[in-house]
C-alpha atoms as a PDB file:
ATOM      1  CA  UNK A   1      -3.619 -15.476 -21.950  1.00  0.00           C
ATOM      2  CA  UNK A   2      -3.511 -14.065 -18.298  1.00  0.00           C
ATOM      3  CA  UNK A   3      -3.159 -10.635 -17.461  1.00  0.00           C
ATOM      4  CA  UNK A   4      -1.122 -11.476 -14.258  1.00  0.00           C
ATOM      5  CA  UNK A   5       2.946 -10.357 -14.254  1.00  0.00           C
ATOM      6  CA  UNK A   6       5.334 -12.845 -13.012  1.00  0.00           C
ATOM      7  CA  UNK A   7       6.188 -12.395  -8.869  1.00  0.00           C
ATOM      8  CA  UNK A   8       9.852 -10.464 -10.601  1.00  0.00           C
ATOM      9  CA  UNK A   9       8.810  -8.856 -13.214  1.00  0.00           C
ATOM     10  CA  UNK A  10       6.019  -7.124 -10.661  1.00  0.00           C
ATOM     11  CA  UNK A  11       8.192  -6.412  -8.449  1.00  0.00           C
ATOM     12  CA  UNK A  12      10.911  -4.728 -10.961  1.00  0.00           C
ATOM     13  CA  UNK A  13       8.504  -2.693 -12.241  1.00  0.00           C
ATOM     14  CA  UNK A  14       7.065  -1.506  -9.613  1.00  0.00           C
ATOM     15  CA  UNK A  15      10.485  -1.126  -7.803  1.00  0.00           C
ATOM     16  CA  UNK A  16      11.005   1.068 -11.226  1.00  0.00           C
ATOM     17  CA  UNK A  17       7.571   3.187 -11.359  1.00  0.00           C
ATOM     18  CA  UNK A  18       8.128   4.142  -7.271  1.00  0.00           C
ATOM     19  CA  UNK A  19      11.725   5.193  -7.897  1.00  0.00           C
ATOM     20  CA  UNK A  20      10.044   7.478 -11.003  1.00  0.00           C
ATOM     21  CA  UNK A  21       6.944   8.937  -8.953  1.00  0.00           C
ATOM     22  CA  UNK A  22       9.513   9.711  -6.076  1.00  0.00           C
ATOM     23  CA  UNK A  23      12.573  11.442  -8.441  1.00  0.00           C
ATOM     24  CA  UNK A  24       9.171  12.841 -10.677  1.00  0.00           C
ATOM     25  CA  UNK A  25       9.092  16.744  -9.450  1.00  0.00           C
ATOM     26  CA  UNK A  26       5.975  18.140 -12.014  1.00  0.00           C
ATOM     27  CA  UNK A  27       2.311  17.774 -11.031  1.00  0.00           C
ATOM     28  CA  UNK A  28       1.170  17.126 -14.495  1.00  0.00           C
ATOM     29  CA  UNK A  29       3.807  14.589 -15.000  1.00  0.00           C
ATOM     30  CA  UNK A  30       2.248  12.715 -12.002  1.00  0.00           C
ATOM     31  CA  UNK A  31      -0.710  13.254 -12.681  1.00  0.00           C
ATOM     32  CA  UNK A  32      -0.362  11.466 -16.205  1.00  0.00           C
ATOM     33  CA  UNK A  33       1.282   8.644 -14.542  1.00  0.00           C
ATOM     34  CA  UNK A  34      -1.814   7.938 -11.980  1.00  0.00           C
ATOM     35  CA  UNK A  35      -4.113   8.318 -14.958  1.00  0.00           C
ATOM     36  CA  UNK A  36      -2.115   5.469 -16.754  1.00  0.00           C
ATOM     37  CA  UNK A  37      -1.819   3.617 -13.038  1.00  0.00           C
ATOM     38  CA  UNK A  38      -5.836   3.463 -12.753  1.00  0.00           C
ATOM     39  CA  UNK A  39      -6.793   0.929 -15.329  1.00  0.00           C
ATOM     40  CA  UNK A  40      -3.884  -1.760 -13.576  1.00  0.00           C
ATOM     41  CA  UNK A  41      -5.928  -0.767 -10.465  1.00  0.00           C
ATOM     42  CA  UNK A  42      -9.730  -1.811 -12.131  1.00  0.00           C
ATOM     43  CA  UNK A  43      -7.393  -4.520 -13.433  1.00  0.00           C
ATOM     44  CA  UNK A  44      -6.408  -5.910 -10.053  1.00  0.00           C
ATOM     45  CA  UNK A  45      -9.357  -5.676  -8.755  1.00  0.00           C
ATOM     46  CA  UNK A  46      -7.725  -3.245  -6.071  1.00  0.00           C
ATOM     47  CA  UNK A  47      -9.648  -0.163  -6.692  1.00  0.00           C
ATOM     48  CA  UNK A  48     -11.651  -0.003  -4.043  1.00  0.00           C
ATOM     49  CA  UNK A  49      -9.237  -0.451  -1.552  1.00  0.00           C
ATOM     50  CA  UNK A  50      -7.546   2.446  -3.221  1.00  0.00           C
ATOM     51  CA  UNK A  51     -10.707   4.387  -3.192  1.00  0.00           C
ATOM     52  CA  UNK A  52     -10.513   3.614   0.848  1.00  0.00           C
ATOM     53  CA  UNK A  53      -6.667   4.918   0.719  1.00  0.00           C
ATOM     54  CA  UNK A  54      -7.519   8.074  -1.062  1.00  0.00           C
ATOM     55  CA  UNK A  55     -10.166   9.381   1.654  1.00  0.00           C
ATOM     56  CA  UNK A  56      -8.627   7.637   4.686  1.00  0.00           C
ATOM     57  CA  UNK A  57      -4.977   9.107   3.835  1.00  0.00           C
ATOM     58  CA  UNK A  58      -4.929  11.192   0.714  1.00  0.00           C
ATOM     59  CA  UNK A  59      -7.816  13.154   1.657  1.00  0.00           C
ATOM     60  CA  UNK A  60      -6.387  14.877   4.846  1.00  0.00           C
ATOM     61  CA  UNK A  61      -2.934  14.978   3.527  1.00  0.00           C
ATOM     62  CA  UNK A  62      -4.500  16.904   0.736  1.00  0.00           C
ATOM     63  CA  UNK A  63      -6.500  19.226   2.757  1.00  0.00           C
ATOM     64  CA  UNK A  64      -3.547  19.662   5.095  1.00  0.00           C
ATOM     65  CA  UNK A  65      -1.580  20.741   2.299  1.00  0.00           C
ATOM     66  CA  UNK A  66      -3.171  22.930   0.495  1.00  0.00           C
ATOM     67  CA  UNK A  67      -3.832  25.074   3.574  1.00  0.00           C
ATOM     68  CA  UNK A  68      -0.714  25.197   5.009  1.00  0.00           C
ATOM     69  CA  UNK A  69       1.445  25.740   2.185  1.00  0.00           C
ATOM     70  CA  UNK A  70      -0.340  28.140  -0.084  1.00  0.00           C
ATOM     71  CA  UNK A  71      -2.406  29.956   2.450  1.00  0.00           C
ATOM     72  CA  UNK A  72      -0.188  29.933   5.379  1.00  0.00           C
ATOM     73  CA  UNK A  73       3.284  29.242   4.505  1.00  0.00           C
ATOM     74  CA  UNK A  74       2.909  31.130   1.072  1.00  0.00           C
ATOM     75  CA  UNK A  75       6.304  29.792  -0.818  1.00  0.00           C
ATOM     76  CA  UNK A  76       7.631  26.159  -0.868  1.00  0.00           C
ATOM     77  CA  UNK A  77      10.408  24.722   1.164  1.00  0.00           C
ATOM     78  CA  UNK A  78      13.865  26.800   0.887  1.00  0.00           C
ATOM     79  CA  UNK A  79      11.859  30.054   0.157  1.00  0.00           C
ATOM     80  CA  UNK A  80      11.091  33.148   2.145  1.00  0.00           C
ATOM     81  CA  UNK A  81       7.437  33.072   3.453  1.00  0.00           C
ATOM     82  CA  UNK A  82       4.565  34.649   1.172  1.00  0.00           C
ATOM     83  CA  UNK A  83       7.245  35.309  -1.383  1.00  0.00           C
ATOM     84  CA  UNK A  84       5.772  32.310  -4.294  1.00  0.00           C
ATOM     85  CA  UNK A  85       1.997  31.061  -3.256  1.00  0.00           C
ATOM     86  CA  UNK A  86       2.360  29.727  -6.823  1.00  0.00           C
ATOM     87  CA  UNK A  87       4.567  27.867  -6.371  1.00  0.00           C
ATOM     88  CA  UNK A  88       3.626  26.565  -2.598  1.00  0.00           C
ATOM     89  CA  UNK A  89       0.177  25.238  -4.413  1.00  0.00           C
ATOM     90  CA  UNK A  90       2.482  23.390  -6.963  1.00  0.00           C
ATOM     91  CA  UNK A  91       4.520  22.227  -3.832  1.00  0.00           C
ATOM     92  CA  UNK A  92       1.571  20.898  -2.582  1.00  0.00           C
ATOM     93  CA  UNK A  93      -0.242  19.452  -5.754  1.00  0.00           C
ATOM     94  CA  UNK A  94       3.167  17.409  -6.458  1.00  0.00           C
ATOM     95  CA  UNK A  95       3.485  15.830  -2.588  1.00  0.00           C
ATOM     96  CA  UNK A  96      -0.491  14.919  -2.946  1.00  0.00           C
ATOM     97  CA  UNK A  97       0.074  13.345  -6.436  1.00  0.00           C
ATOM     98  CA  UNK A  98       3.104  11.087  -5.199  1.00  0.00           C
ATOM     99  CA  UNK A  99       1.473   9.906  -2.695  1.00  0.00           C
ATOM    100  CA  UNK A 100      -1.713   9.026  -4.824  1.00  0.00           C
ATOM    101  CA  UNK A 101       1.115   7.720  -7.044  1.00  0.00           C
ATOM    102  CA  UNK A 102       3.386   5.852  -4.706  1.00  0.00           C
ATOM    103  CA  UNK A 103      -0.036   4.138  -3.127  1.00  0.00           C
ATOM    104  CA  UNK A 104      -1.369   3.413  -6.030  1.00  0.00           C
ATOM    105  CA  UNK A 105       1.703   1.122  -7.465  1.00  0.00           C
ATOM    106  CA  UNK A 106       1.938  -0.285  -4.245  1.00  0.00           C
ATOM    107  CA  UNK A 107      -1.534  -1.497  -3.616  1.00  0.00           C
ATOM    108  CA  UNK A 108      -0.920  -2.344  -7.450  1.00  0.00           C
ATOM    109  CA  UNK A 109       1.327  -4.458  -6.546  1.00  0.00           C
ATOM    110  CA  UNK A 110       0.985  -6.565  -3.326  1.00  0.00           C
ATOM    111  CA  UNK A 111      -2.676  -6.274  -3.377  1.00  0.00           C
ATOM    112  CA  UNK A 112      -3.542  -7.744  -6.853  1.00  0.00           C
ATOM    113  CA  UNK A 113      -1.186 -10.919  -5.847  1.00  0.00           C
ATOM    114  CA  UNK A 114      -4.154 -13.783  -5.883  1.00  0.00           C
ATOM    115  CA  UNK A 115      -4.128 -15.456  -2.415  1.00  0.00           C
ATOM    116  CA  UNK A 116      -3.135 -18.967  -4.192  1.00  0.00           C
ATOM    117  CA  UNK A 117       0.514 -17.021  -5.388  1.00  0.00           C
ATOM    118  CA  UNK A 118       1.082 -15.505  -2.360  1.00  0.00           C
ATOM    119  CA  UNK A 119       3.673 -17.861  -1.312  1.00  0.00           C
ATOM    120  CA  UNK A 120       5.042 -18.529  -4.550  1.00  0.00           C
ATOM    121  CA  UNK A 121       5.323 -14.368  -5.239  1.00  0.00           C
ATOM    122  CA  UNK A 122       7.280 -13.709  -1.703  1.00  0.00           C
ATOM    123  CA  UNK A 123       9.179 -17.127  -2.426  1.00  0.00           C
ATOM    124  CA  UNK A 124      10.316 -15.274  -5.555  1.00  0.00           C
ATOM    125  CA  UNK A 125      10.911 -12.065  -4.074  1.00  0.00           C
ATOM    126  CA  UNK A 126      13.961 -13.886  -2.125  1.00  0.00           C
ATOM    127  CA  UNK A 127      11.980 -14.873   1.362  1.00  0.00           C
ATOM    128  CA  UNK A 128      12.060 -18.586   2.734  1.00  0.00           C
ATOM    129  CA  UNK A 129      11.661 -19.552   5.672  1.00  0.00           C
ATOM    130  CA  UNK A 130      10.476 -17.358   8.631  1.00  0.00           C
ATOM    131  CA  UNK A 131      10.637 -14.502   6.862  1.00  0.00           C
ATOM    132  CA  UNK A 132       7.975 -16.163   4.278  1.00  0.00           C
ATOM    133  CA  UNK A 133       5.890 -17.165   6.764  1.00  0.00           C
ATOM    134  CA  UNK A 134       5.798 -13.907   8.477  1.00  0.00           C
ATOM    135  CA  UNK A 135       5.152 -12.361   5.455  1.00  0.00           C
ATOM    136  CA  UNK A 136       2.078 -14.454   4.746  1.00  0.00           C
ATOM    137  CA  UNK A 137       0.769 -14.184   8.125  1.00  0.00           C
ATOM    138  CA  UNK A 138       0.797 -10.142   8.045  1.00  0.00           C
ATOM    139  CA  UNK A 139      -1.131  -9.922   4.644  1.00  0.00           C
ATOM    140  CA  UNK A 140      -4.127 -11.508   7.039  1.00  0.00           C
ATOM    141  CA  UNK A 141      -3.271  -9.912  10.006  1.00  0.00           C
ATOM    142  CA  UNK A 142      -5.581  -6.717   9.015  1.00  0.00           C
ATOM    143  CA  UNK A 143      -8.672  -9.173   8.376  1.00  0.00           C
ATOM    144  CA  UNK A 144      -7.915 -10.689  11.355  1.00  0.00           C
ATOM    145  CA  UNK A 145      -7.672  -7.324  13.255  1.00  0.00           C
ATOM    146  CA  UNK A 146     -11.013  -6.476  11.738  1.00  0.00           C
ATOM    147  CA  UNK A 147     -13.192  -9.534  12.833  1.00  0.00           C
ATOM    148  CA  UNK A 148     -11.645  -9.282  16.335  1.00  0.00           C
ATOM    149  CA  UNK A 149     -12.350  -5.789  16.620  1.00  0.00           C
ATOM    150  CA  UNK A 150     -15.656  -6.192  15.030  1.00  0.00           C
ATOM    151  CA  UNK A 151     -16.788  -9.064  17.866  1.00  0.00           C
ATOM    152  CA  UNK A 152     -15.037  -7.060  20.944  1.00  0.00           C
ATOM    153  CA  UNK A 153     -17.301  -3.886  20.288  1.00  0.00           C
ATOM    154  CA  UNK A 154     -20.541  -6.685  19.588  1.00  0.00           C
ATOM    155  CA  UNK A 155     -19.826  -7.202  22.908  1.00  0.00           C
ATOM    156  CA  UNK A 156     -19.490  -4.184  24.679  1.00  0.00           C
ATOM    157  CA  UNK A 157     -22.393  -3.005  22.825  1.00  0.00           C
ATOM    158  CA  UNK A 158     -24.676  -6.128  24.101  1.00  0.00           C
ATOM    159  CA  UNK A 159     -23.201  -5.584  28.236  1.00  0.00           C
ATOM    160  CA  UNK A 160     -24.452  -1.536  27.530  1.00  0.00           C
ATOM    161  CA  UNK A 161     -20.607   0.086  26.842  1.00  0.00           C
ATOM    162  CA  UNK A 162     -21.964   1.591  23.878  1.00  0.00           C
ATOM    163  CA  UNK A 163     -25.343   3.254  22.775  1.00  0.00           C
ATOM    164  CA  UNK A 164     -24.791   2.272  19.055  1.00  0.00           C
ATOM    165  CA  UNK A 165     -22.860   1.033  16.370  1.00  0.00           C
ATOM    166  CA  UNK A 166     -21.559   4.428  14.665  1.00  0.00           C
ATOM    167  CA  UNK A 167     -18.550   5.474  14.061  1.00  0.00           C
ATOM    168  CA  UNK A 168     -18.128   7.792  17.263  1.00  0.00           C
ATOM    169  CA  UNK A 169     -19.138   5.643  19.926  1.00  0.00           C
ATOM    170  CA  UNK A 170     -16.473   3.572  18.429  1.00  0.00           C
ATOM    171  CA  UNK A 171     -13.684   6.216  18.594  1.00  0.00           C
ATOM    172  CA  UNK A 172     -14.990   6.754  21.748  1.00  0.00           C
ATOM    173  CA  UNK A 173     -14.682   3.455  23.823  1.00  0.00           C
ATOM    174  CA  UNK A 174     -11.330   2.913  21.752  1.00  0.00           C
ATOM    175  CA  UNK A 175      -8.906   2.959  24.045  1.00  0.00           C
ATOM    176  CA  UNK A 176     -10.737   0.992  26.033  1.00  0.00           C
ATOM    177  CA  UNK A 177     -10.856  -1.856  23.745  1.00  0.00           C
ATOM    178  CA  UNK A 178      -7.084  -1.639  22.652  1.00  0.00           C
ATOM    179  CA  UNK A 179      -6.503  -3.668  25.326  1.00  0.00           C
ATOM    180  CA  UNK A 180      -8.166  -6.585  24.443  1.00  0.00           C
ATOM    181  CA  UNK A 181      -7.344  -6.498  21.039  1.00  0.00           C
ATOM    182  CA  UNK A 182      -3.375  -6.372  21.859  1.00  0.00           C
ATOM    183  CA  UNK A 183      -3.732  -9.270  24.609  1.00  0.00           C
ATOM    184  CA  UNK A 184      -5.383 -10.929  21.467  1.00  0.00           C
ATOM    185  CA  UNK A 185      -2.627 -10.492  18.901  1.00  0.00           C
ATOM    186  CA  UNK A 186       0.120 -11.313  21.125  1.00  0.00           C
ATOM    187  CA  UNK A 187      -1.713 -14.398  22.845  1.00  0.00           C
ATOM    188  CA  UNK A 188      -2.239 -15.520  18.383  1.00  0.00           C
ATOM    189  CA  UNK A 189       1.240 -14.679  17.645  1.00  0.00           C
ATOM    190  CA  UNK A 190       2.754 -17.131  20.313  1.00  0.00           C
ATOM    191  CA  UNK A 191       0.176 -19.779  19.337  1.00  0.00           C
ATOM    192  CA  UNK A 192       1.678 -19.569  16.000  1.00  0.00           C
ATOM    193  CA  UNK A 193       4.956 -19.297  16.917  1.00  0.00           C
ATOM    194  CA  UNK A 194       4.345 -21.995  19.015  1.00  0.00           C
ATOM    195  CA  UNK A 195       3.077 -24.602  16.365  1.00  0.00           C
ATOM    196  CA  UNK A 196       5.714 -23.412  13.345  1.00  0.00           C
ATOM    197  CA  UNK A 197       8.042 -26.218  14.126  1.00  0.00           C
ATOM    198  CA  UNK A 198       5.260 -28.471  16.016  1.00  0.00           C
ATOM    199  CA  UNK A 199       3.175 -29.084  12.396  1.00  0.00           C
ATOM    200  CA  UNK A 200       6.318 -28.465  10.159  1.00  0.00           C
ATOM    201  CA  UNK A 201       5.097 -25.296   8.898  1.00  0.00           C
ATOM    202  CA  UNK A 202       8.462 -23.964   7.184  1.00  0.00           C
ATOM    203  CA  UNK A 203       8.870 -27.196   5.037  1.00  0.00           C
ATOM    204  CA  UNK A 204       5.662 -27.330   4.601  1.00  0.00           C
ATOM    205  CA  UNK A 205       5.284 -24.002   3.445  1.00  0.00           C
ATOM    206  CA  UNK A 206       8.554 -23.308   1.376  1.00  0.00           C
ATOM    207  CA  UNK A 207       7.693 -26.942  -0.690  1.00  0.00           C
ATOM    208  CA  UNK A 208       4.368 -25.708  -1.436  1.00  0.00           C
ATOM    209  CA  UNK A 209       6.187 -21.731  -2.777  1.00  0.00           C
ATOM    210  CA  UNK A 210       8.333 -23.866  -4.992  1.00  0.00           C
ATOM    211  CA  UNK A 211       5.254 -24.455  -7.457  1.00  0.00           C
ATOM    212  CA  UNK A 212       5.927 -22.902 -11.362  1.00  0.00           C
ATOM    213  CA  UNK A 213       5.051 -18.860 -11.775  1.00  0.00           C
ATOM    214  CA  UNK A 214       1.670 -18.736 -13.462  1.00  0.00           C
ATOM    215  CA  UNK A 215       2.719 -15.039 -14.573  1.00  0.00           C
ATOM    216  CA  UNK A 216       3.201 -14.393 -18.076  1.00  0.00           C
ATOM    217  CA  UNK A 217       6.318 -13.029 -19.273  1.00  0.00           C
ATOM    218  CA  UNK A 218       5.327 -11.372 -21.989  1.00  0.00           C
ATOM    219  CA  UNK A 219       2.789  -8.502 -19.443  1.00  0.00           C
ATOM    220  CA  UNK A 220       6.235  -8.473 -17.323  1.00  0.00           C
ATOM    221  CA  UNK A 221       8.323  -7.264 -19.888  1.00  0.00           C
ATOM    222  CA  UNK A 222       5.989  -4.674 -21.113  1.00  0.00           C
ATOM    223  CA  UNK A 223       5.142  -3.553 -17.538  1.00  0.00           C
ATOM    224  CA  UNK A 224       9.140  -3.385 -16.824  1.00  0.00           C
ATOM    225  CA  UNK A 225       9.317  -1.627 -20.229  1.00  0.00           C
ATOM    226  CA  UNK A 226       7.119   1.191 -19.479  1.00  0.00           C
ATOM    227  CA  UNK A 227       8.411   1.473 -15.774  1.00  0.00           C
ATOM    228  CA  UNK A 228      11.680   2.086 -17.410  1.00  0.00           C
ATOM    229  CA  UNK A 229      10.529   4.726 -19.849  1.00  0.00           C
ATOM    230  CA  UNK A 230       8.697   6.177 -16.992  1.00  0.00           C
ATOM    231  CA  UNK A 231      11.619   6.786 -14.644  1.00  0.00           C
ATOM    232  CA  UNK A 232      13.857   7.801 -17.591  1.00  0.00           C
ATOM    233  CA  UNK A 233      11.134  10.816 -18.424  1.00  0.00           C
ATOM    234  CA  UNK A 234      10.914  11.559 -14.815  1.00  0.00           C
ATOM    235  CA  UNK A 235      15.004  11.986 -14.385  1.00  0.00           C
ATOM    236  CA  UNK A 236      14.913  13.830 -17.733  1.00  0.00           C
ATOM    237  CA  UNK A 237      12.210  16.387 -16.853  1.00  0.00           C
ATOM    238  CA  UNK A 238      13.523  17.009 -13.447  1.00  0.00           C
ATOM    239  CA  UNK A 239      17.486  17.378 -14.439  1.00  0.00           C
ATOM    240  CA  UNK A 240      16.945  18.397 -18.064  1.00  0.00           C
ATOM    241  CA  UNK A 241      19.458  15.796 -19.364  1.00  0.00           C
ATOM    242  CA  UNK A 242      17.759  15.178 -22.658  1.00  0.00           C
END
C-alpha cells in the first residue's frame, strides 16, 4: 500500500497543520508538532533539503533572535523594554519553532510530490493551463539556476576571474555574474514562451495531468485527521476555549 496522500488530501492537511503552527502561540506545543513533522520528512525523502533550510534560514533567524530579544530588547512585543527577558526568550523560541514548523510542512508538502505527479498534483490543486505550466516550470527553475550558475563561475575561473572554487571568491565576483545569469533566464523564459503554443504544450500538458491520483485515501484522511486535531489544540491552548 503506498505511503503517498492524494494531491487534496495533501494539500488540506497541510493547508490545516500551517493554519495550526501559525495560530499555535507555546514553544513546547511547537515543538511537539515538529517532532511529529520529522518522520513525514525521512518519509519524503525531503530531509535533507530541510537540513539545508534549517542552517541557510533557521539558523540566522535563530541567532538573530535570541540576541535581540532577550539580550537587547529584554520583553516581547507590546512590553516595556527589560521589563520580561523571560518572556522575550519565549518570544523568540516560539517565532524560531514556527518557522522550523511552517518550513517543515511546506517542504513536506511540495517537495515529497514525485516528479511523475507533479502535473497531476497542481492539476488537482485547481491549475490548468498556463498557470500549470508555470507552475511546473518553477519547481525546475532552481536546478536550472544551479547548473547555469555552476558553468558561468567554471568559466570565469578558467579566463583567471577567480583564484578558486570556495565559497568567498564566489560571493565575491557575484554581482558580477548576476548579469549573465538574468540575460540567461529571461532569454529561456521567452524561448519557452515562445514554443507553448508552437508544440501544443497546454493540451499537451493538461491531457497528460488528467491521469488517475495514485494517492491513497486512506493516508489522506488520517493526515487531514490529525491536521484537524492539531489546529483544534492549537486554538484551544491559545484562547482557552476548552
Amino acid at each position: 500500500m503506498t505511503t503517498t496522500p492524494t494531491a487534496r488530501g495533501r494539500l488540506a492537511s497541510s493547508f490545516l497543520a500551517i493554519v495550526g503552527a501559525v495560530v499555535a502561540n507555546n514553544p513546547l506545543l511547537l515543538a511537539s508538532g515538529y517532532v511529529l513533522l520529522v518522520p513525514l520528512l525521512l518519509i519524503g525523502v525531503v530531509f535533507r533539503a530541510h537540513l539545508r533550510f534549517l542552517a541557510i534560514i533557521v539558523l540566522p533567524v535563530a541567532a538573530f533572535s535570541l540576541v535581540v530579544w532577550p539580550l537587547l530588547i529584554g520583553a516581547p512585543p507590546g512590553e516595556t523594554a527589560g521589563s520580561n527577558p523571560v518572556g522575550a526568550l519565549r518570544f523568540a523560541a516560539t517565532t524560531v519553532l514556527r518557522l522550523m514548523l511552517v518550513g517543515g510542512i511546506i517542504q513536506a508538502c511540495v517537495l515529497a510530490i514525485h516528479s511523475r505527479d507533479l502535473a497531476t498534483t497542481f492539476r488537482r490543486w485547481g491549475l490548468r493551463g498556463e498557470w500549470l505550466i508555470a507552475a511546473l516550470a518553477a519547481t525546475i527553475l532552481g536546478p536550472e539556476m544551479k547548473r547555469r550558475a555552476d558553468r558561468v563561475f567554471t568559466a570565469a575561473l578558467a579566463r583567471g576571474f577567480l583564484p578558486n572554487r570556495s565559497v568567498w571568491s564566489r560571493v565575491r565576483v557575484l554581482p558580477t555574474m548576476l548579469m549573465p545569469l538574468t540575460a540567461w533566464s529571461l532569454r529561456s523564459a521567452i524561448s519557452r514562451a515562445d514554443n507553448w503554443h508552437e508544440r501544443k504544450l497546454l493540451e499537451r500538458v493538461d491531457a497528460f495531468a488528467e491521469r488517475p491520483d495514485r494517492g491513497s485515501l486512506f493516508v489522506s484522511m488520517t493526515l487531514t485527521l490529525a491536521a484537524a486535531v492539531w489546529l483544534v489544540t492549537s486554538i484551544s491552548l491559545r484562547w482557552r476555549i476548552l
